[in-house]
Protein backbone atom coordinates (compact mmCIF):
# COMPACT_ATOMS: atom_id res chain seq x y z
CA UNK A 1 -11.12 -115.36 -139.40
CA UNK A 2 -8.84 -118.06 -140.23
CA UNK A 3 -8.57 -118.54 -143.75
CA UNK A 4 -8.76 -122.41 -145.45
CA UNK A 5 -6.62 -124.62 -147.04
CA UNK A 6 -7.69 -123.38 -150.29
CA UNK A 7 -8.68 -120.10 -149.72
CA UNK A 8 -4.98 -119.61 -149.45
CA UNK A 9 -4.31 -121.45 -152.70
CA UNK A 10 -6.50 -119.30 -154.31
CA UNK A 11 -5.36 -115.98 -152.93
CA UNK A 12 -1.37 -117.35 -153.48
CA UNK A 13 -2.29 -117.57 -157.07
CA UNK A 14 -4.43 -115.23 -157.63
CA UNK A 15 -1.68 -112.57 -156.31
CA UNK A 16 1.01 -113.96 -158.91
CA UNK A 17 -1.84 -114.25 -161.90
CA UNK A 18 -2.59 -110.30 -160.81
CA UNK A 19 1.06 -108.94 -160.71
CA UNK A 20 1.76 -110.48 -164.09
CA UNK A 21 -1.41 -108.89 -165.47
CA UNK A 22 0.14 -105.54 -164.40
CA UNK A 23 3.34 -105.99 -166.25
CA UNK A 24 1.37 -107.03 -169.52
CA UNK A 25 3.11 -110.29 -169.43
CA UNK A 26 -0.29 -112.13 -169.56
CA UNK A 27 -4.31 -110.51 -169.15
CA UNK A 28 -6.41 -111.97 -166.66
CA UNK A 29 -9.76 -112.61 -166.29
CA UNK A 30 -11.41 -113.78 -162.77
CA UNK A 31 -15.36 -114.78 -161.64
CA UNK A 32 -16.50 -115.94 -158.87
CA UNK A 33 -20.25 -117.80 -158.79
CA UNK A 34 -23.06 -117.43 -155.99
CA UNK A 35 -26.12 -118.37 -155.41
CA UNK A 36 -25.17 -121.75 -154.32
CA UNK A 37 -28.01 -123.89 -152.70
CA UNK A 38 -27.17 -125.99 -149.67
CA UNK A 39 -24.66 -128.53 -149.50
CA UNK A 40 -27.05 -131.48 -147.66
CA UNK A 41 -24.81 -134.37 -148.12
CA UNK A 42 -23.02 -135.89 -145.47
CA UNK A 43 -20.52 -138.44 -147.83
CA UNK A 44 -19.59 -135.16 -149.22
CA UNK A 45 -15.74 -135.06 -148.69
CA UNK A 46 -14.38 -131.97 -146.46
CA UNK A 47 -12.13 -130.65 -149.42
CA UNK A 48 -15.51 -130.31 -151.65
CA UNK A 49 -17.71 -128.41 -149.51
CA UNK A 50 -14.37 -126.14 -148.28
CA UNK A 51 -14.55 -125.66 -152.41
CA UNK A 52 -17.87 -124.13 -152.33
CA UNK A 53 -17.84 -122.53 -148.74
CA UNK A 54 -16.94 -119.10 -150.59
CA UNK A 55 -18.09 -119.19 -153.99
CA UNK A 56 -20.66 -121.45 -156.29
CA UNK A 57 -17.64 -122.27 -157.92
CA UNK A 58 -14.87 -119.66 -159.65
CA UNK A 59 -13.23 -118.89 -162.92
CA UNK A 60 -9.39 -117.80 -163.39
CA UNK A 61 -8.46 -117.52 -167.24
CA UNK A 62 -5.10 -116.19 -168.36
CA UNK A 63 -3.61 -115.66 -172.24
CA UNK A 64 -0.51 -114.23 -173.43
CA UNK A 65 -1.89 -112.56 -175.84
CA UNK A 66 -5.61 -111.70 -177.97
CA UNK A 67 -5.27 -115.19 -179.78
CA UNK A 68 -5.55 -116.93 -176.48
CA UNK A 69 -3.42 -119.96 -178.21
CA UNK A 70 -0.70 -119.57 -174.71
CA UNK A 71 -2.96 -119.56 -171.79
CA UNK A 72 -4.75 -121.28 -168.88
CA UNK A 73 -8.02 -121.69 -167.14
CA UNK A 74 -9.06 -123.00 -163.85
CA UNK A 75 -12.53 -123.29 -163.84
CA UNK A 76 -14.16 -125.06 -160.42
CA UNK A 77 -17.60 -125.68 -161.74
CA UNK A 78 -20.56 -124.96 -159.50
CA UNK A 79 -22.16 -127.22 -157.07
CA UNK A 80 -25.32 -127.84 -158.94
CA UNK A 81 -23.25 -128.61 -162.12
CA UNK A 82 -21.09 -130.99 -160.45
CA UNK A 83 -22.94 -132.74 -158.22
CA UNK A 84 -26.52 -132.66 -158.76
CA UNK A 85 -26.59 -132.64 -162.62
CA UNK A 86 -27.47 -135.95 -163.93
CA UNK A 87 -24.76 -136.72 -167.15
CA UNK A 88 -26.21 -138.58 -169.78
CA UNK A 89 -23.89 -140.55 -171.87
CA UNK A 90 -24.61 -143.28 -174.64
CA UNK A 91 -25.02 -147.16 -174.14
CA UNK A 92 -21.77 -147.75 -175.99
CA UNK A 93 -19.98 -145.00 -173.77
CA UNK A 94 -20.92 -147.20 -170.75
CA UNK A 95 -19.78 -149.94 -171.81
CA UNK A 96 -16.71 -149.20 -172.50
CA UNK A 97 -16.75 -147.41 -169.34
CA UNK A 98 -19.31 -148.77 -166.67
CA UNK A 99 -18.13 -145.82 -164.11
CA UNK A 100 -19.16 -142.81 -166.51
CA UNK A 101 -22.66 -142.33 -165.19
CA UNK A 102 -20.98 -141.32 -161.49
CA UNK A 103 -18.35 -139.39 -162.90
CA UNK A 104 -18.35 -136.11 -161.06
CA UNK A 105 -16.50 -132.82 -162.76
CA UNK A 106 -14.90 -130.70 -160.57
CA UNK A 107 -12.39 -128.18 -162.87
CA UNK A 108 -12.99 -127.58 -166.60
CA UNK A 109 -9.74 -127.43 -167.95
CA UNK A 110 -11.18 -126.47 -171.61
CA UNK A 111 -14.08 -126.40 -173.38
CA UNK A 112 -13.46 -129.69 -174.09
CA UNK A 113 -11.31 -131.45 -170.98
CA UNK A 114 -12.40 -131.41 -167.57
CA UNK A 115 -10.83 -133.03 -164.11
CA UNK A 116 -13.17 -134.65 -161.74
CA UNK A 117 -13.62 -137.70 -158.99
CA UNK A 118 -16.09 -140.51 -159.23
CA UNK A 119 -18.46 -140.21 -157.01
CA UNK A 120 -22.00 -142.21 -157.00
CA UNK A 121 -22.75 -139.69 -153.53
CA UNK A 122 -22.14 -142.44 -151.19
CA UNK A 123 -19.36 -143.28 -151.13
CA UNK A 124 -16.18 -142.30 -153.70
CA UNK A 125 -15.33 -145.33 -156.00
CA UNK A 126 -11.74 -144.02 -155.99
CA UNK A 127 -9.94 -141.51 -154.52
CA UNK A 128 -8.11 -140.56 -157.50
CA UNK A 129 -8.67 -137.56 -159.73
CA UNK A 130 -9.92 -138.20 -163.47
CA UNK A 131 -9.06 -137.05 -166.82
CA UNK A 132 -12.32 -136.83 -169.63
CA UNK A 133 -12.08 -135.61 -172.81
CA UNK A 134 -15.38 -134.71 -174.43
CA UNK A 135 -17.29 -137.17 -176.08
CA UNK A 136 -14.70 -139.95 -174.83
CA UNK A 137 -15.95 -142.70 -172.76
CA UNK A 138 -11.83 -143.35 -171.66
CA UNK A 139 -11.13 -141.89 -168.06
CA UNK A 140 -7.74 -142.16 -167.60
CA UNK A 141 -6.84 -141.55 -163.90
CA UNK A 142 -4.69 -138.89 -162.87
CA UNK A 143 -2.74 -140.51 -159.82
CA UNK A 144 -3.51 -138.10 -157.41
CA UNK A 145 -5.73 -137.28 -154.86
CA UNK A 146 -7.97 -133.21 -154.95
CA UNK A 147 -4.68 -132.30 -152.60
CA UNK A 148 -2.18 -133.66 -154.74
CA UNK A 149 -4.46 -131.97 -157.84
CA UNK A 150 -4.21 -128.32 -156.18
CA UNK A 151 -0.60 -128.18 -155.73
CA UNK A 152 0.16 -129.53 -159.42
CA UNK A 153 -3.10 -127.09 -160.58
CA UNK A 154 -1.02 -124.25 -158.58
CA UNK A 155 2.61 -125.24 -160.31
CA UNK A 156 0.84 -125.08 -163.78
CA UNK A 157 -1.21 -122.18 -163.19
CA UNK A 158 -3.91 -124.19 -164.88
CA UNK A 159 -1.90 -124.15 -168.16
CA UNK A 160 -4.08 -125.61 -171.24
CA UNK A 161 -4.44 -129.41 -170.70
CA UNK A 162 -2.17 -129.79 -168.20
CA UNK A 163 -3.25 -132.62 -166.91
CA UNK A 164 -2.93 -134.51 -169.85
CA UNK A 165 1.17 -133.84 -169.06
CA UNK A 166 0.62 -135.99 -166.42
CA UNK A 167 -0.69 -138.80 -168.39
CA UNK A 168 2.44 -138.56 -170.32
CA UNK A 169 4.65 -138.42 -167.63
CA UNK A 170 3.15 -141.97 -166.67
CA UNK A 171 3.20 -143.09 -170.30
CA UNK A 172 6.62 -141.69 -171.35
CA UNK A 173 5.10 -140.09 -174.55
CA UNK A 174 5.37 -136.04 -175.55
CA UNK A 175 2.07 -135.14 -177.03
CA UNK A 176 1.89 -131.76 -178.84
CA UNK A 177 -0.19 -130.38 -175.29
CA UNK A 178 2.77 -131.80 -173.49
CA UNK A 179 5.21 -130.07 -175.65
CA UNK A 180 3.34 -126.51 -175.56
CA UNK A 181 3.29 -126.89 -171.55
CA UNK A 182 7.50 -127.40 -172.06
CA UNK A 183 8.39 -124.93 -173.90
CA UNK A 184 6.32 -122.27 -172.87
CA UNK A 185 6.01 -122.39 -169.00
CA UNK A 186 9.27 -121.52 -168.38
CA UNK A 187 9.02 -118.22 -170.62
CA UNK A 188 6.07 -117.51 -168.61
CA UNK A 189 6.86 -117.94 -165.10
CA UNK A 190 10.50 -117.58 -164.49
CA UNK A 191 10.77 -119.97 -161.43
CA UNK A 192 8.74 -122.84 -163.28
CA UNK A 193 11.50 -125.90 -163.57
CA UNK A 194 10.16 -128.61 -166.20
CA UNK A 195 12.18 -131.12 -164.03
CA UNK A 196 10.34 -130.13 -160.52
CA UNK A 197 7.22 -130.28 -161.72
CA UNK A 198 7.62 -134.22 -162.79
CA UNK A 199 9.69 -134.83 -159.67
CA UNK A 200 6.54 -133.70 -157.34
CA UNK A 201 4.03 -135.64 -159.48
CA UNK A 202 5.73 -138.12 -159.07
CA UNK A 203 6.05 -137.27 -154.96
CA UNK A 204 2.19 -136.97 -155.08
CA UNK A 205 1.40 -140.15 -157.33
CA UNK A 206 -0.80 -142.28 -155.02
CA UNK A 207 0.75 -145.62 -156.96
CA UNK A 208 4.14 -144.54 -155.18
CA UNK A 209 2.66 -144.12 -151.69
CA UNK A 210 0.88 -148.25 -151.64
């Protein structure tokens, strides 16, 4: 059987996660979620339900060491959690920001960042990707589209907060997650370039492509 668009993604990564787990470079943990219901919605986007056509969502988590302060998680949240769970958030949250109540999160970066799209399940009120912070009301948009968001997720091998390196690219600022994600990629993975990784955010941003 043909394999998907991101079944390959995951198996590309999940090969190069592996072999450095066998050198003692990194340790590895993976999980992979059933017991998925039925996706019934037909506004659903293709790349969403191709997310849960395996799995009810999956868990890579990598450290350098037993600290865990050097790692990276990729954690596609399950179906239920994403799409069906109703977020509460407080009155002064939506006011600042009256598109919280239909945000949708896809990948928790951290225990306290997570990627998503907002989605009010009929139709998607952008078709960017979102940064949250928890506890914020601020969704900062990412730029890019889920596509754009698993090749950059693949370059960064989910590296802690990497997203929020994209924010920075757009702003021109170094914050201290920005910094970490500099200086320690490259000891990590040798054939991670600081300068490619901007160049094909910047290939991907959706602003470049209007």
């Amino acid at each position: 059987m043909e394999q998907s668009k991101l079944q390959e993604w995951e198996a590309e990564l999940y090969v190069e996660l592996y072999e450095l787990s066998e050198t003692g470079k990194i340790s590895l943990t993976e999980n992979y979620f059933v017991g998925k219901t039925d996706i019934n919605d037909p506004n659903l986007h293709p790349d969403f339900i191709d997310l849960y056509k395996d799995s009810n969502g999956m868990e890579f988590y990598w450290a350098t060491d037993n600290s865990n302060e050097i790692g990276g998680r990729i954690h596609f949240l399950n179906y239920e959690t994403a799409f069906l769970t109703v977020n509460k958030y407080d009155d002064w949250q939506i006011e600042q920001e009256e598109t919280l109540p239909y945000f949708r999160a896809i990948d928790l970066i951290t225990d306290e960042a997570e990627c998503g799209i907002i989605y009010n399940g009929k139709e998607y009120l952008s078709d960017t990707m979102f940064y949250l912070e928890r506890g914020d009301s601020n969704l900062p948009c990412l730029d890019i589209n889920f596509d754009g968001y698993l090749e950059l997720l693949k370059m960064s091998r989910g590296y802690y907060y990497w997203p929020k390196v994209l924010l920075d690219i757009q702003s021109g600022e170094e914050s201290p997650e920005t910094n970490s994600f500099k200086q320690n990629m490259p000891l990590i993975f040798e054939d991670f370039s600081w300068d490619n990784f901007v160049a094909k955010y910047q290939a991907l941003r959706l602003s470049t492509k209007a």
